[in-house]
Protein backbone atom coordinates (compact mmCIF):
# COMPACT_ATOMS: atom_id res chain seq x y z
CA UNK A 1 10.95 15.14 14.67
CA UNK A 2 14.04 13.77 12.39
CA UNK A 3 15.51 10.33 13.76
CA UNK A 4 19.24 9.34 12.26
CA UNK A 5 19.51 5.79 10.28
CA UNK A 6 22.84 4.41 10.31
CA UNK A 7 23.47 1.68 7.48
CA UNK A 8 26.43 0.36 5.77
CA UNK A 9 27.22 1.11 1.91
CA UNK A 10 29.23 -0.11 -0.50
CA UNK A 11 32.23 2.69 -1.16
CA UNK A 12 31.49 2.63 -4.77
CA UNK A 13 27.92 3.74 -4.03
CA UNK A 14 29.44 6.33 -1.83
CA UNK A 15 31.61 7.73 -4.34
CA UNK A 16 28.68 7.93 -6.68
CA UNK A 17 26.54 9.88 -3.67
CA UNK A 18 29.68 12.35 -3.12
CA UNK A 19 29.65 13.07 -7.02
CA UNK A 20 26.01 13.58 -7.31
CA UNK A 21 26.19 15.59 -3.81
CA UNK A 22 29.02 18.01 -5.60
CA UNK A 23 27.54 18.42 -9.06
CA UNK A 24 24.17 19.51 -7.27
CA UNK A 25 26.24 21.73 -4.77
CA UNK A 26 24.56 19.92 -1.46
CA UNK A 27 25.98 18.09 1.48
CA UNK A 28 26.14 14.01 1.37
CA UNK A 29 23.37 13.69 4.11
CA UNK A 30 20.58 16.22 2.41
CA UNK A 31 21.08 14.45 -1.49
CA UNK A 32 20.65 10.91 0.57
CA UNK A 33 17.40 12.59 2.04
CA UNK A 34 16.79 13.69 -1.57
CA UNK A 35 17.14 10.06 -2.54
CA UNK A 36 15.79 8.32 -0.36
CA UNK A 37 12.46 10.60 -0.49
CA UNK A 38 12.06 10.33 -4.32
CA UNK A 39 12.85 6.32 -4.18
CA UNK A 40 9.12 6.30 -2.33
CA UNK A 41 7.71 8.28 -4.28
CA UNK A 42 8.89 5.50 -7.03
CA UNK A 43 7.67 2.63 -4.20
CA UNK A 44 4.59 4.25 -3.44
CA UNK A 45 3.57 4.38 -7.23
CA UNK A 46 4.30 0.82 -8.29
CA UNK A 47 2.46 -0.20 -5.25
CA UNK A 48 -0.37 2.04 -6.26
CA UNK A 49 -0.34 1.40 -9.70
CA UNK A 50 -0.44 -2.72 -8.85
CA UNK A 51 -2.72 -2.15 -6.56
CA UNK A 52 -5.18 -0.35 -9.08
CA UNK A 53 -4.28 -2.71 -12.03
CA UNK A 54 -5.14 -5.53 -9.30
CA UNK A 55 -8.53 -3.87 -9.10
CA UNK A 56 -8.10 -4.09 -5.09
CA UNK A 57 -8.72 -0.14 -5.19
CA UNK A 58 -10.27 2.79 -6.98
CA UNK A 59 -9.24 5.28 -8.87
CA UNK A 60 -9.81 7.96 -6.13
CA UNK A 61 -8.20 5.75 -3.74
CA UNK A 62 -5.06 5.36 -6.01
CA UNK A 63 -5.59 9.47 -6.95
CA UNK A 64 -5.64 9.81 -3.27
CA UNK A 65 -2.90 8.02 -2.09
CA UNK A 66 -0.61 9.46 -4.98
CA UNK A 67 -1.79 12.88 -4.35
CA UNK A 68 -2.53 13.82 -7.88
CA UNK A 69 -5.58 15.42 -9.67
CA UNK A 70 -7.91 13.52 -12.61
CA UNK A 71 -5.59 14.73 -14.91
CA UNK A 72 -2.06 13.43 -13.37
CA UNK A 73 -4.09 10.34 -13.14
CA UNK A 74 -5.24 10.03 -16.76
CA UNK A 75 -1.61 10.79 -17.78
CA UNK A 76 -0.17 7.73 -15.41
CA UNK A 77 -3.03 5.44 -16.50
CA UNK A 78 -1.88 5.91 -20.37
CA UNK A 79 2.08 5.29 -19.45
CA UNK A 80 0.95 2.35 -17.22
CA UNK A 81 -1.23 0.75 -19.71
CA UNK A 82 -4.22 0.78 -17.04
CA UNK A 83 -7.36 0.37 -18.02
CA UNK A 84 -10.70 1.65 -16.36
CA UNK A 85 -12.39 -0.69 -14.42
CA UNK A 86 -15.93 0.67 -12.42
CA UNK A 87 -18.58 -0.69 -10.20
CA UNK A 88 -20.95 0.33 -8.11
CA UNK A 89 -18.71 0.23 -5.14
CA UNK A 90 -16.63 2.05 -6.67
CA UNK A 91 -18.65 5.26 -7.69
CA UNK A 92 -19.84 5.33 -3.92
CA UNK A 93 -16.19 5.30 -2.65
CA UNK A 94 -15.30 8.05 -5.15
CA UNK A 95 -18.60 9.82 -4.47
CA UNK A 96 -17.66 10.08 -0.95
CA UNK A 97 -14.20 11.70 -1.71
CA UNK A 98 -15.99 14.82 -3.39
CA UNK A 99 -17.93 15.37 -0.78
């Protein structure tokens, strides 16, 4: 079920919405659902990412929580500068999730 969020912009961030709503040939409301949606996904990873670097999860907890495969993971580890870290805990945690 959709719920509507009212909120108060400045016009010059408006204007900028409105141009990037008419180059990409889409109404104002669906490329602020576009941005909003894809300014998570940026959230979500820096949180993730800390979190990892932080070594308060796993690397199938962060995998999970990203939704990506070893592979998207590997890739994001070598832009992030993260570095493995694995114990015991760990491996049963990510044991579980191939289960």
């Amino acid at each position: 079920m959709a719920t509507t969020i009212t909120t108060r912009m400045d016009e010059k961030i408006v204007k900028e919405i409105d141009q990037l709503s008419k180059e990409q040939q889409m109404d104002r409301a669906t490329m602020l659902r576009n941005l909003i949606v894809e300014g998570l996904k940026k959230e979500r990873l820096k949180r993730v990412v800390e979190l990892y670097r932080q070594e308060k999860i796993s690397m199938g907890k962060a995998r999970t929580l990203l939704n990506i495969d070893f592979d998207e993971w590997l890739t994001l580890m070598k832009k992030e500068n993260l570095y493995l870290h694995y114990d015991d805990e760990m491996l049963q945690e990510d044991l579980k999730g191939m289960s």
